[in-house]
N, C-alpha and C. Protein backbone atom coordinates (compact mmCIF):
# COMPACT_ATOMS: atom_id res chain seq x y z
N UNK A 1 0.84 -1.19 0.00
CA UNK A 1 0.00 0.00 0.00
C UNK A 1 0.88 1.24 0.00
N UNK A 2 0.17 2.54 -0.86
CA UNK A 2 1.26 3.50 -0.67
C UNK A 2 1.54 4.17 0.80
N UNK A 3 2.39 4.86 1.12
CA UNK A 3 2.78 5.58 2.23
C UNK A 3 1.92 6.70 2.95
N UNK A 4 1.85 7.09 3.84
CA UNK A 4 1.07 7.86 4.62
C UNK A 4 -0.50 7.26 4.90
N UNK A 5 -0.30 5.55 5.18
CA UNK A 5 -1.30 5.58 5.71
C UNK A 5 -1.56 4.86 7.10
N UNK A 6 -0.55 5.63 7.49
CA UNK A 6 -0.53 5.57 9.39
C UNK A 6 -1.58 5.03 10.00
N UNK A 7 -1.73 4.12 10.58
CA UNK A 7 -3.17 4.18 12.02
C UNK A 7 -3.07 4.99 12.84
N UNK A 8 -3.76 5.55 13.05
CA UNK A 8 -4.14 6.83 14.11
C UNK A 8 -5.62 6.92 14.95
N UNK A 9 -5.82 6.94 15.96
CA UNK A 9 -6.96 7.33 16.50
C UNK A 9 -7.17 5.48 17.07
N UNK A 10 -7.90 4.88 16.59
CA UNK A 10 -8.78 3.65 16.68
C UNK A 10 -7.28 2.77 17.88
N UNK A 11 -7.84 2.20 18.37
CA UNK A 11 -7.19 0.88 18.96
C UNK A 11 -7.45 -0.45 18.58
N UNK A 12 -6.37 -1.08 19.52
CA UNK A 12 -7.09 -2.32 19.30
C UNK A 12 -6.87 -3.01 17.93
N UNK A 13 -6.61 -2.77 16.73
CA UNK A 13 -6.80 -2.75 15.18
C UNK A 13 -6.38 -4.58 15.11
N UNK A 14 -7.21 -5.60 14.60
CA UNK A 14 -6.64 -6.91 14.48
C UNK A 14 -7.99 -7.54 13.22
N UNK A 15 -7.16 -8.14 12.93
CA UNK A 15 -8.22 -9.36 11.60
C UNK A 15 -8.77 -10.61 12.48
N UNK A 16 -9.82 -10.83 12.72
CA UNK A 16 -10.25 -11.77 13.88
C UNK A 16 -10.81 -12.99 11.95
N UNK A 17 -9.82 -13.74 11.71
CA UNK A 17 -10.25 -14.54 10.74
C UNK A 17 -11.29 -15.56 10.58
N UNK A 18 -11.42 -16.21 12.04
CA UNK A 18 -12.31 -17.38 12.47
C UNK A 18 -13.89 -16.82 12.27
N UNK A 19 -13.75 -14.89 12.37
CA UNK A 19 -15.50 -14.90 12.60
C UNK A 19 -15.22 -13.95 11.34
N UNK A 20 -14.90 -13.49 10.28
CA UNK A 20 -14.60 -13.01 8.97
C UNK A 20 -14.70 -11.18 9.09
N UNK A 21 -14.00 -10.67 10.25
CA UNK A 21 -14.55 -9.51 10.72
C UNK A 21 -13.06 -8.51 10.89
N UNK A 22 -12.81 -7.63 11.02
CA UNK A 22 -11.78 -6.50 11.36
C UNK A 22 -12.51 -6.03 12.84
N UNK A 23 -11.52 -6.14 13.83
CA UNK A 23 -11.99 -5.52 14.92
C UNK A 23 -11.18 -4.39 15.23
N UNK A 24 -11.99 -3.12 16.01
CA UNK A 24 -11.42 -2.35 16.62
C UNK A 24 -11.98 -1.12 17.27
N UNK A 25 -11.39 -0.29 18.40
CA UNK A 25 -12.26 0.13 19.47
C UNK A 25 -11.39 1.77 19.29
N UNK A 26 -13.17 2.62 19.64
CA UNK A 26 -12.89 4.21 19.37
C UNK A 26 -13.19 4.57 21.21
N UNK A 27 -12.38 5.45 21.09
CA UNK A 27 -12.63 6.23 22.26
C UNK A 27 -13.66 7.29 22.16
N UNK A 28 -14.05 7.41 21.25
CA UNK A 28 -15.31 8.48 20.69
C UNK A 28 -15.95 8.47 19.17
N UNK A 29 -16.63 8.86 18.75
CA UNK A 29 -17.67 8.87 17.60
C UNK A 29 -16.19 9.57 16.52
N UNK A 30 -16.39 8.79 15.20
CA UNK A 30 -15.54 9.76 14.17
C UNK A 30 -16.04 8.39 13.02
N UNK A 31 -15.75 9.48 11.80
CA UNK A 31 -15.52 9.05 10.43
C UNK A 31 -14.30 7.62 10.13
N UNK A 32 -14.79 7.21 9.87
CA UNK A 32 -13.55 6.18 9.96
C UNK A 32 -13.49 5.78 8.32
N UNK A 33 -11.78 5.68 7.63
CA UNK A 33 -11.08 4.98 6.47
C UNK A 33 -10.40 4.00 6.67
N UNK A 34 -11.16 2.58 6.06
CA UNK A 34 -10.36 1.40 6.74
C UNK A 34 -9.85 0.86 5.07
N UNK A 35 -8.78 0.07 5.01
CA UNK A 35 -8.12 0.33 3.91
C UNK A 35 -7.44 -1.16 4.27
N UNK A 36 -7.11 -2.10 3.46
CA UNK A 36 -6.61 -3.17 3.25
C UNK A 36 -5.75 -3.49 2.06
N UNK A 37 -4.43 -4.46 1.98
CA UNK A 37 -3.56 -4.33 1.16
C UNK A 37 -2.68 -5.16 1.10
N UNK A 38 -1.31 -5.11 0.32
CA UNK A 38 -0.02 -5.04 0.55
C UNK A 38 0.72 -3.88 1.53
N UNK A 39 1.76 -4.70 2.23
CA UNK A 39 2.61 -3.42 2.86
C UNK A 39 3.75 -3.30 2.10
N UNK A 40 3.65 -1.93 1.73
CA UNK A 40 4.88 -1.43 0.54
C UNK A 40 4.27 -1.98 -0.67
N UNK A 41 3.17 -2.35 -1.03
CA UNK A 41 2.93 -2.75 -2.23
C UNK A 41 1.16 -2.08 -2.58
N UNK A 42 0.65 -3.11 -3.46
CA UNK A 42 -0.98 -2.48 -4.08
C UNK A 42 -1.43 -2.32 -2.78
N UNK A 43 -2.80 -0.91 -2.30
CA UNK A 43 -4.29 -0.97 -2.54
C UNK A 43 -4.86 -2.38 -2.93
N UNK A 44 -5.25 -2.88 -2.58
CA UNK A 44 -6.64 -4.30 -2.58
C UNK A 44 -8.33 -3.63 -2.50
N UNK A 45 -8.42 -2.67 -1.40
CA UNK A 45 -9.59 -2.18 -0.93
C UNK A 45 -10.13 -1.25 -0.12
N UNK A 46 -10.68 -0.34 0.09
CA UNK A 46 -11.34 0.37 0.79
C UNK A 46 -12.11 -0.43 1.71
N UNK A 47 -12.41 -1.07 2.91
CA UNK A 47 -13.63 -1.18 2.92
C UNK A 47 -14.58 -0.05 3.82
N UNK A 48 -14.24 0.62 4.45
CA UNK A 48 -15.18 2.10 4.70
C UNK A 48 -14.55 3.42 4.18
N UNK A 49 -15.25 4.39 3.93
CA UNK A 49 -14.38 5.41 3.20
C UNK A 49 -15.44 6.44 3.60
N UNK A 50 -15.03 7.25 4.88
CA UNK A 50 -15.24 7.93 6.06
C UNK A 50 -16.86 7.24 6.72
N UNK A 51 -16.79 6.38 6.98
CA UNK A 51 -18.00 5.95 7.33
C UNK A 51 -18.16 6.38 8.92
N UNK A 52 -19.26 6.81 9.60
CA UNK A 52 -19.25 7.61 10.92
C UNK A 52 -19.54 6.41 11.94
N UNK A 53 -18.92 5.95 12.80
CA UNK A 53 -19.11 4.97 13.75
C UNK A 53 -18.71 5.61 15.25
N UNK A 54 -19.66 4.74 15.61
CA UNK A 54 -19.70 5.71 17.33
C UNK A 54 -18.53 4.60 18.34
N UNK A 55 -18.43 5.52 19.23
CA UNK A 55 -17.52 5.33 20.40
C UNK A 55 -17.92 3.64 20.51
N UNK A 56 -16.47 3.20 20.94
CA UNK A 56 -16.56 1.65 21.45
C UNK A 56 -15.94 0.66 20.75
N UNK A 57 -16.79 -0.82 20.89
CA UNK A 57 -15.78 -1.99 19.88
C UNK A 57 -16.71 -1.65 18.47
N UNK A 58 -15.83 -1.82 17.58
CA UNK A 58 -16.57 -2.33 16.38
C UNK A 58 -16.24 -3.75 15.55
N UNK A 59 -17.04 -4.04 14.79
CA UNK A 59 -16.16 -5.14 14.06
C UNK A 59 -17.09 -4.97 12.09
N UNK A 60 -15.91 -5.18 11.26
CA UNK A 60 -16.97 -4.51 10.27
C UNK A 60 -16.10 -5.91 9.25
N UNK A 61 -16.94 -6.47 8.34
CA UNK A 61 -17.05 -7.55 7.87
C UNK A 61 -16.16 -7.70 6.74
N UNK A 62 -15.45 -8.57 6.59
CA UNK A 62 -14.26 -9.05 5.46
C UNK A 62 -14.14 -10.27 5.86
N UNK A 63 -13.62 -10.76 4.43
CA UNK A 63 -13.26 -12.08 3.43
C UNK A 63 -12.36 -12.55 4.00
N UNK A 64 -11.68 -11.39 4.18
CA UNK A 64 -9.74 -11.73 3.78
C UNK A 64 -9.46 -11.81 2.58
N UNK A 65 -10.09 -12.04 1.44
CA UNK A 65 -9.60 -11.80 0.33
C UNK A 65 -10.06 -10.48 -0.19
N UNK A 66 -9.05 -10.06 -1.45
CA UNK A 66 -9.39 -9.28 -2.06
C UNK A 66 -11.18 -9.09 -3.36
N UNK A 67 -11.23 -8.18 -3.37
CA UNK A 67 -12.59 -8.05 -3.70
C UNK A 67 -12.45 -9.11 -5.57
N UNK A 68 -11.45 -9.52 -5.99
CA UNK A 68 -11.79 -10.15 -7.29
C UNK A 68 -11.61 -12.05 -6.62
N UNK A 69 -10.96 -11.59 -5.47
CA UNK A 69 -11.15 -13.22 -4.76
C UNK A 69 -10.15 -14.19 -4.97
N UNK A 70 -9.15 -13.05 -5.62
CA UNK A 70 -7.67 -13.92 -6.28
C UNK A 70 -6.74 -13.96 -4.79
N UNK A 71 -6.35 -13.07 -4.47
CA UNK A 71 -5.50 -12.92 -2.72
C UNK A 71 -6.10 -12.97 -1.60
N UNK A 72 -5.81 -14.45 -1.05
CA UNK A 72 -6.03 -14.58 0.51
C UNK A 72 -5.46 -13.68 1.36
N UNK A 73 -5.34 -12.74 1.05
CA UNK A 73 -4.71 -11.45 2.12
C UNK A 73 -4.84 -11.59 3.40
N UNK A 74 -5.61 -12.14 3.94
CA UNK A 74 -5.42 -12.60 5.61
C UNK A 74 -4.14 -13.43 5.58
N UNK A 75 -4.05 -14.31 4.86
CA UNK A 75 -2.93 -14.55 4.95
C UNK A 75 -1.45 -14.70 3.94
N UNK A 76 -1.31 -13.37 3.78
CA UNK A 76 -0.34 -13.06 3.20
C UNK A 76 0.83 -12.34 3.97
N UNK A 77 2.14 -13.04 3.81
CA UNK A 77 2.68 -12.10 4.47
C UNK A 77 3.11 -11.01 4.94
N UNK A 78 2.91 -10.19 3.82
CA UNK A 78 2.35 -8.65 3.50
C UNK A 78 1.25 -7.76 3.80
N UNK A 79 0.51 -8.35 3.98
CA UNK A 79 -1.13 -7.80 4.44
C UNK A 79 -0.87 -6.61 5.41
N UNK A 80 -1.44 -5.72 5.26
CA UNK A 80 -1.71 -4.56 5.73
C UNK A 80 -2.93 -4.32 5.62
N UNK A 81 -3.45 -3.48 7.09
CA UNK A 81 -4.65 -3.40 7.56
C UNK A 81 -4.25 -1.88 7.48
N UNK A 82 -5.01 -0.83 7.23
CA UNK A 82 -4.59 0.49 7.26
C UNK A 82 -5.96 1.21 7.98
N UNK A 83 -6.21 1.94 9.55
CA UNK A 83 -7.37 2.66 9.56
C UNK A 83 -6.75 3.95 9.94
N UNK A 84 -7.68 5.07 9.48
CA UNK A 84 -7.73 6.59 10.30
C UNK A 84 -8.80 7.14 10.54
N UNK A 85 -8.61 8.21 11.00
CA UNK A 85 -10.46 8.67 11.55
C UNK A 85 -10.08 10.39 11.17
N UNK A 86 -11.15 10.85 10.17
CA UNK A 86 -11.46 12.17 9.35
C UNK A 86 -10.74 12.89 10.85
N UNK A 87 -10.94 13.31 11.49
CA UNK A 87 -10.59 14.16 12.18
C UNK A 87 -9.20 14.26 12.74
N UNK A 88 -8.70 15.86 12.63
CA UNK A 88 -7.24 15.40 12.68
C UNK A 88 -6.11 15.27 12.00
N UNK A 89 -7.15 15.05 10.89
CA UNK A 89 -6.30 14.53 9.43
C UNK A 89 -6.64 15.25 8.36
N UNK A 90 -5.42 15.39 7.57
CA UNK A 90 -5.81 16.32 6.35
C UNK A 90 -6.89 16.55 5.51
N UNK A 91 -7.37 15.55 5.35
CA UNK A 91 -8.77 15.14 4.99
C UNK A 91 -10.05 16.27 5.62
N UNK A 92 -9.80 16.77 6.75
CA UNK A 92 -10.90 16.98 7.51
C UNK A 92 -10.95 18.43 7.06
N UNK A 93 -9.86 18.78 6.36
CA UNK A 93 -9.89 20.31 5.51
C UNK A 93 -10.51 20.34 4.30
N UNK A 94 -11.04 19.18 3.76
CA UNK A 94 -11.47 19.01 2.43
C UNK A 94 -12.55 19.21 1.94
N UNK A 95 -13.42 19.77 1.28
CA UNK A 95 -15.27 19.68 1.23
C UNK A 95 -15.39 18.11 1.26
N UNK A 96 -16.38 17.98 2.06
CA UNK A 96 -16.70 16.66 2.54
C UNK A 96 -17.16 15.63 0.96
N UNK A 97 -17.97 16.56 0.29
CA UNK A 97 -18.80 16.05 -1.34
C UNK A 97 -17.73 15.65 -2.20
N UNK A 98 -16.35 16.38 -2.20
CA UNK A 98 -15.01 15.82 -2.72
C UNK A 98 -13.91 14.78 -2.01
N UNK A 99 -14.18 14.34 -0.96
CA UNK A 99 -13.31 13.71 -0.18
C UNK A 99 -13.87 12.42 0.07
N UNK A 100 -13.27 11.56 -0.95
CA UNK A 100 -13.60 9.86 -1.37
C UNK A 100 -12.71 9.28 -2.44
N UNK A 101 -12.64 8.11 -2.15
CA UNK A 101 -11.72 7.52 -3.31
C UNK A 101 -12.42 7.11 -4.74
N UNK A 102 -11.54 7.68 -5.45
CA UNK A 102 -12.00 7.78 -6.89
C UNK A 102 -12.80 6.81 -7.19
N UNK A 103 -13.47 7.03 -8.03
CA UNK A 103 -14.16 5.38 -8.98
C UNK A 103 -12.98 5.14 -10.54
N UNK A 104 -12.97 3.67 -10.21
CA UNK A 104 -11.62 3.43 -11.30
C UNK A 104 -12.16 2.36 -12.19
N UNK A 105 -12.40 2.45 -13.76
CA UNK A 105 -12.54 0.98 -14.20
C UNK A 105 -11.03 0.46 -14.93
N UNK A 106 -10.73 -0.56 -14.81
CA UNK A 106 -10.03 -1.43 -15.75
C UNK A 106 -10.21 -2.38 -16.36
N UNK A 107 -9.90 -2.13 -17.87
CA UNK A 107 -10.26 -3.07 -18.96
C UNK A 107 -9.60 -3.36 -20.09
N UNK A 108 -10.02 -4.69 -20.64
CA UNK A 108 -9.41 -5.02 -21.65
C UNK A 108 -9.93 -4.42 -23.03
N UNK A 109 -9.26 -3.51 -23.57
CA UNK A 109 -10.19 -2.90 -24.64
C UNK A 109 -11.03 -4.16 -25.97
N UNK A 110 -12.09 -4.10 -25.75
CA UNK A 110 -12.90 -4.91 -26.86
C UNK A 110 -12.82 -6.38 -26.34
N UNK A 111 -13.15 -6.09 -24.64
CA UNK A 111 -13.81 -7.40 -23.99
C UNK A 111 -14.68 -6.93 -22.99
N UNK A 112 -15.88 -7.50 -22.99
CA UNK A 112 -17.26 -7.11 -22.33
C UNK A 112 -16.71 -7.56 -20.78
N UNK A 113 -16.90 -7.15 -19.92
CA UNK A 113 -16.64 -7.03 -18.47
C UNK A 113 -16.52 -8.22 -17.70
N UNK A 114 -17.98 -8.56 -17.94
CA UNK A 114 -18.27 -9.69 -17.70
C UNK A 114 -17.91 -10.75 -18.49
N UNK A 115 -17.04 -10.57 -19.25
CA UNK A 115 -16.41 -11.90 -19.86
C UNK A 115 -14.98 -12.87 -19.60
N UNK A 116 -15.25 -13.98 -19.60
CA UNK A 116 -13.84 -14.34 -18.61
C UNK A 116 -12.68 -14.52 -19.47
N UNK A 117 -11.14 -13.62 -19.13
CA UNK A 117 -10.19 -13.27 -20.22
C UNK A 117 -9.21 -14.07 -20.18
N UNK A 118 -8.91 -14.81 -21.40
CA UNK A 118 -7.99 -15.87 -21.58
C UNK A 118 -6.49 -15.45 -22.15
N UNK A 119 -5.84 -15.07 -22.12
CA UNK A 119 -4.71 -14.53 -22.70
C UNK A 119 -3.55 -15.71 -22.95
N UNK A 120 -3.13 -15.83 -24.61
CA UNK A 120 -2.11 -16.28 -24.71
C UNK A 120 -0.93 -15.72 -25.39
N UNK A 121 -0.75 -14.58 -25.49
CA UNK A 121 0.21 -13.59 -26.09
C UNK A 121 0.90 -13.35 -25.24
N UNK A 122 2.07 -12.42 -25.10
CA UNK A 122 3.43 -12.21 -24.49
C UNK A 122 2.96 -10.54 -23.70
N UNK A 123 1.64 -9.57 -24.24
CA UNK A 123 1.25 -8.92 -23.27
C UNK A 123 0.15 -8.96 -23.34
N UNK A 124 -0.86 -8.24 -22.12
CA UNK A 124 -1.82 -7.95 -21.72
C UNK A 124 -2.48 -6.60 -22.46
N UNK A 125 -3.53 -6.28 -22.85
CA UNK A 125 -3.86 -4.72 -23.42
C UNK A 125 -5.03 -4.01 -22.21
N UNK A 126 -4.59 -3.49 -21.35
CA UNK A 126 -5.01 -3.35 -20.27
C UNK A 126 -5.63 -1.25 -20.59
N UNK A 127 -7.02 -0.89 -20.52
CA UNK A 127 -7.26 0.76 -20.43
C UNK A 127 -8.16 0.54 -18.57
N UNK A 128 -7.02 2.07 -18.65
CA UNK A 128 -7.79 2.53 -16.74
C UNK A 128 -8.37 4.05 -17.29
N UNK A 129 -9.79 3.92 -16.45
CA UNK A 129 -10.29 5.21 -16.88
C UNK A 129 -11.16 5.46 -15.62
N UNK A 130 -10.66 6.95 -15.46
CA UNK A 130 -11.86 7.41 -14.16
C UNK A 130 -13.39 7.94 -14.08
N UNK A 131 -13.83 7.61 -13.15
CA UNK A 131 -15.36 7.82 -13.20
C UNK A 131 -15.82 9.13 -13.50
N UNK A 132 -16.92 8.76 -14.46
CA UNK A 132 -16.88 10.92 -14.92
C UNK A 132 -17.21 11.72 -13.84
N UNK A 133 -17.95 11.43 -13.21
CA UNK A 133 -17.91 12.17 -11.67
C UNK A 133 -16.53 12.33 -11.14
N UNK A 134 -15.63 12.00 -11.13
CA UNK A 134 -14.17 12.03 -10.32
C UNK A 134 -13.16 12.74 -11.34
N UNK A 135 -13.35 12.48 -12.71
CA UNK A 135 -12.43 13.04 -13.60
C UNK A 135 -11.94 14.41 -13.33
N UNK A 136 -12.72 15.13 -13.23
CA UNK A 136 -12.85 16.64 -13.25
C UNK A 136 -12.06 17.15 -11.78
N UNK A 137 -12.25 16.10 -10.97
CA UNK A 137 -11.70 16.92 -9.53
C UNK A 137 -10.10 16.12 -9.54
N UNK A 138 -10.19 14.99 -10.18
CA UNK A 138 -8.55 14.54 -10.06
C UNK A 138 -7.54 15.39 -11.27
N UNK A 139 -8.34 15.56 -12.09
CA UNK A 139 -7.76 16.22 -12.77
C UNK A 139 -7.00 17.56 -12.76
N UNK A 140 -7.64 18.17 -11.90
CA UNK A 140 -7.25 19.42 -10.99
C UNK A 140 -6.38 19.28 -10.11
N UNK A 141 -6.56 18.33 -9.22
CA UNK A 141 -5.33 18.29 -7.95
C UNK A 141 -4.31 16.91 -8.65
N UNK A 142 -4.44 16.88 -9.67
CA UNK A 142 -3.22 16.06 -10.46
C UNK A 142 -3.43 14.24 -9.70
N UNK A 143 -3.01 13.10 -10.23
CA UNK A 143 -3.14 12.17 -9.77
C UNK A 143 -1.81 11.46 -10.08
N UNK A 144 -1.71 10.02 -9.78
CA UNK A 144 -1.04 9.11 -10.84
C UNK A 144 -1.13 7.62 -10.78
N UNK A 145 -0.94 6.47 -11.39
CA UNK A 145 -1.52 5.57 -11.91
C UNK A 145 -0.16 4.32 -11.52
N UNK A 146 -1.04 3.36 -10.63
CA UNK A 146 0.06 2.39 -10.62
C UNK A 146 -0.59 1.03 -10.81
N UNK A 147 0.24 0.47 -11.96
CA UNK A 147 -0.27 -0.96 -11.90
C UNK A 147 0.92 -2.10 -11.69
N UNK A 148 -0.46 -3.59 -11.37
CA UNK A 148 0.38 -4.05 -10.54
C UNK A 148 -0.07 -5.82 -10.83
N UNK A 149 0.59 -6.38 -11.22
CA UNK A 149 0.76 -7.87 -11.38
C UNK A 149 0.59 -8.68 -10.10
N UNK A 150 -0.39 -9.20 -9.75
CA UNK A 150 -0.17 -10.61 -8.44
C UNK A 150 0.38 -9.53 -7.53
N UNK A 151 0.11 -8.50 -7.31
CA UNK A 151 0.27 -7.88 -6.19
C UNK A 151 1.54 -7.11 -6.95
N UNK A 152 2.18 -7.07 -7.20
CA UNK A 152 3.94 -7.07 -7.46
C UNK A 152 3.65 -5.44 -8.48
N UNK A 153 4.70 -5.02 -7.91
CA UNK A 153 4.53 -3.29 -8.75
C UNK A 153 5.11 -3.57 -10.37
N UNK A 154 4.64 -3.25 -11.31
CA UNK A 154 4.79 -3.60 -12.80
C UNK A 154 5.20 -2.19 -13.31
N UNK A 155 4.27 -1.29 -13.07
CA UNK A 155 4.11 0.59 -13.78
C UNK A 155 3.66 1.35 -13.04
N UNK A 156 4.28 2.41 -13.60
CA UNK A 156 3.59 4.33 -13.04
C UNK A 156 3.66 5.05 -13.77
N UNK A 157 2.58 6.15 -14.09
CA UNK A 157 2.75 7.09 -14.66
C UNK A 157 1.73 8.01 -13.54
N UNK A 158 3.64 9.21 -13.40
CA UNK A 158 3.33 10.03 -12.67
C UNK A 158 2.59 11.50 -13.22
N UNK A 159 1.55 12.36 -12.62
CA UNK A 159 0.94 13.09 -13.28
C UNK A 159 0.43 12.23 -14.52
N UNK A 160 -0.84 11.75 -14.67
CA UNK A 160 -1.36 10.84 -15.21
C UNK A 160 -2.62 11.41 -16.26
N UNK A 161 -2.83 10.83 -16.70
CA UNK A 161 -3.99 11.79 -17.78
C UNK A 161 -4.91 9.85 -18.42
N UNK A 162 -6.13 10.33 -18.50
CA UNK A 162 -7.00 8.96 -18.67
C UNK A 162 -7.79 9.28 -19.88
N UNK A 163 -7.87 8.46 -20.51
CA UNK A 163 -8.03 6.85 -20.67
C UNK A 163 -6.34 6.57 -20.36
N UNK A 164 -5.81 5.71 -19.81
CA UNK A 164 -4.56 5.25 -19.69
C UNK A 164 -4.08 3.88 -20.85
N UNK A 165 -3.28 3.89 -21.80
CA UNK A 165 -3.40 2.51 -22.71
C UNK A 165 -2.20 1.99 -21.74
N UNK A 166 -2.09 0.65 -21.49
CA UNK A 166 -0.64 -0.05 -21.09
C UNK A 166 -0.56 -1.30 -21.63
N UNK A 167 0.45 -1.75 -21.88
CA UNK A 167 0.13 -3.40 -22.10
C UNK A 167 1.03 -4.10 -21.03
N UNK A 168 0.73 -4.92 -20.31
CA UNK A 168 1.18 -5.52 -19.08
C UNK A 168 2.12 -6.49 -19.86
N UNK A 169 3.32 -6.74 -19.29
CA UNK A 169 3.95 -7.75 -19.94
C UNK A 169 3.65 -9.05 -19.15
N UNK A 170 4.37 -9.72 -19.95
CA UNK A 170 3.67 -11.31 -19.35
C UNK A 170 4.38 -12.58 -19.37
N UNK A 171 5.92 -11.62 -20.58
CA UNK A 171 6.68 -13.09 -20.53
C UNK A 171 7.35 -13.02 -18.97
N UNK A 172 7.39 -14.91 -18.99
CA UNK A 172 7.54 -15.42 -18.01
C UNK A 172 6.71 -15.84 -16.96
N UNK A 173 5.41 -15.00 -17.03
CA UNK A 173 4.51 -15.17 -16.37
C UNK A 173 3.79 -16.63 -16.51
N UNK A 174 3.56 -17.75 -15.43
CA UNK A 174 3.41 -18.98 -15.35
C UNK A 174 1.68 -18.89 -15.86
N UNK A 175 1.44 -20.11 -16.80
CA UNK A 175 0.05 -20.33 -17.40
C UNK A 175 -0.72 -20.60 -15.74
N UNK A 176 -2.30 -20.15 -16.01
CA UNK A 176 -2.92 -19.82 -14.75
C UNK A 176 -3.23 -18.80 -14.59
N UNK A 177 -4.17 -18.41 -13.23
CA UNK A 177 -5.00 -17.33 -13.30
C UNK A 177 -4.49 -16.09 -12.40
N UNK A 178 -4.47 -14.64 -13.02
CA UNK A 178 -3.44 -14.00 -12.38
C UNK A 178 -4.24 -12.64 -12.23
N UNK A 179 -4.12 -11.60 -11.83
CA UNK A 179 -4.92 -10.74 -11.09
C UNK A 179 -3.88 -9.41 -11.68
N UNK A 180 -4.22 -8.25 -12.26
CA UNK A 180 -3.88 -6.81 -13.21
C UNK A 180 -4.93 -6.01 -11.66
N UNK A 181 -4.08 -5.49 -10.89
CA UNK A 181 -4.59 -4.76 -10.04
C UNK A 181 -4.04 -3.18 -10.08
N UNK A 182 -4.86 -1.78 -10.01
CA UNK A 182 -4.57 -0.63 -10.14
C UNK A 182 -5.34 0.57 -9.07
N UNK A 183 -3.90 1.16 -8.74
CA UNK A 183 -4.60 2.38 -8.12
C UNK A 183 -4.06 3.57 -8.39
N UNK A 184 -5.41 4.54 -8.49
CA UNK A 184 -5.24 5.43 -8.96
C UNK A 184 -5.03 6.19 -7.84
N UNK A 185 -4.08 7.74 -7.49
CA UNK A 185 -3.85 8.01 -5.95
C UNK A 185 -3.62 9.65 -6.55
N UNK A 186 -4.86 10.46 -5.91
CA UNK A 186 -4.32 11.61 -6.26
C UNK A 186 -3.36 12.82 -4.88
N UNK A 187 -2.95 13.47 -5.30
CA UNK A 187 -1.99 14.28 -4.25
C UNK A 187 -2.94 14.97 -2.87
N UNK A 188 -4.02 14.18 -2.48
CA UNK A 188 -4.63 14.79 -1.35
C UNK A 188 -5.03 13.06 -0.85
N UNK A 189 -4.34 12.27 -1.50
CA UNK A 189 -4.81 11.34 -0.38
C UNK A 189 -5.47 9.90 -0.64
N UNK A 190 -6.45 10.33 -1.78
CA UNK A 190 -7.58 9.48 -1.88
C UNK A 190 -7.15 8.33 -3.14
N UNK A 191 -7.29 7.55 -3.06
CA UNK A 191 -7.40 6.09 -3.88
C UNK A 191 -7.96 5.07 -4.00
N UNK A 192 -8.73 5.35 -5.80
CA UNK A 192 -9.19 4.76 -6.12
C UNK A 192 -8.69 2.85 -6.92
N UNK A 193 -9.34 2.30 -6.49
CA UNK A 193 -8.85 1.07 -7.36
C UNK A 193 -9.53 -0.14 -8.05
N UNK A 194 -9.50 -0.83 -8.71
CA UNK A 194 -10.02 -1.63 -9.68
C UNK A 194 -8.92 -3.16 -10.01
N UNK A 195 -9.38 -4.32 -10.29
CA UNK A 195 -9.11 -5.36 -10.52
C UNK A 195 -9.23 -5.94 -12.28
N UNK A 196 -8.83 -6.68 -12.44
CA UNK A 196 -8.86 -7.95 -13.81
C UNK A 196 -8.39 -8.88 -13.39
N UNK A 197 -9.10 -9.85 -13.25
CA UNK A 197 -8.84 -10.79 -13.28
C UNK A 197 -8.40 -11.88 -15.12
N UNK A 198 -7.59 -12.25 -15.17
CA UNK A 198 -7.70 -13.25 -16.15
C UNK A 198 -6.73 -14.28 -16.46
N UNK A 199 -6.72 -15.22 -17.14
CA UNK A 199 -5.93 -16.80 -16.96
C UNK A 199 -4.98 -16.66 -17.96
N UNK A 200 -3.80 -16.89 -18.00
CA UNK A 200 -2.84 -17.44 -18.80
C UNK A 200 -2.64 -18.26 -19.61
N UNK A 201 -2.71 -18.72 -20.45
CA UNK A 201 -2.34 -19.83 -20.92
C UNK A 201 -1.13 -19.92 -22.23
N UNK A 202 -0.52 -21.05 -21.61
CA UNK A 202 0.62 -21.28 -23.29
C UNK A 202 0.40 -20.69 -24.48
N UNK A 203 1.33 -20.19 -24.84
CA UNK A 203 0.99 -20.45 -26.70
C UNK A 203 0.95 -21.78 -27.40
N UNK A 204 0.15 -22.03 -28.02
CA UNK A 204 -0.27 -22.92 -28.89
C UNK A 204 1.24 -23.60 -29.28
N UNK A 205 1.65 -25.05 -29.45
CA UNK A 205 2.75 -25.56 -30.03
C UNK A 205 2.41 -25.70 -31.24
């Protein structure tokens, strides 16, 4: 996950796996950003993004995996749990109607979404594009774009401009099903992100 995203405020912070839950305890009512990941590596998820929870224990519901269902992130050795609470934090200077993580799609250009992607070529043809609601405000406070193989950092383009074209490379990459994960992170904080899932396979002999 990228940097500056300290725990602050909340206690307590632990992955209770047996009952599929994130626990952790406020000393008072606040906005809470709970954020799940790699440490030093991808964004996986948001799962609250300033959501207001009152004083006490909480416990708020996860997989452990990531939202395409490819990384057991509970147990990865990397996993990072990331929370903060709006107040306090830079964030809390922000108009509240602008302060959320982007909406991000990623896609294979001239494959329907819902279709499951088989790749046997040497790259990937991967477009990231932001939600038209979000375009306009990232565009202003500048952003930039990182993608990321099985977790593993692949690209960046800093100061970023969308539709994004990339083609993921792939030689070497073992036949099987592999996960094109991206986040988009603009200079106040917020990040948005998006998944592909799709399978590998040989080239034809």
């Amino acid at each position: 996950m990228p940097p500056g995203l300290a725990i602050g405020g909340p206690t307590d912070l632990h992955h209770d796996e047996s009952a599929g839950v994130i626990r952790y305890e406020l000393s008072a009512p606040a906005h809470i950003r709970l954020r799940v990941g790699l440490q030093d590596g991808a964004l996986m998820a948001t799962l609250l993004d300033w959501e207001l929870r009152e004083a006490g224990a909480h416990e708020e519901p996860w997989s452990g995996y990531d939202p395409a269902g490819f990384f057991r992130l509970s147990r990865h050795p990397q996993m990072h749990i990331a929370i903060e609470t709006l107040a306090g934090s830079k964030h809390a200077a922000h108009p509240r109607a602008e302060c959320h993580e982007p909406g991000v799609r990623l896609s294979t250009p001239g494959v329907e979404p819902a279709a499951s992607l088989v790749v046997t070529g040497e790259t990937l043809p991967v477009r990231v594009e932001l939600a038209p609601a979000d375009e306009k405000r990232l565009i202003a406070t500048r952003f930039e774009i990182m993608l990321y193989l099985d977790g593993q950092f692949i690209h960046e383009e800093e100061d970023a401009m969308t539709p994004l074209n990339y083609a993921v490379p792939l030689a070497g990459v073992a036949p099987g099903t592999h996960l094109v994960t991206v986040n988009v992170q603009d200079y106040e904080g917020h990040i948005g992100v998006a998944h592909l899932l799709f399978e590998r396979k040989g080239l034809p002999s």
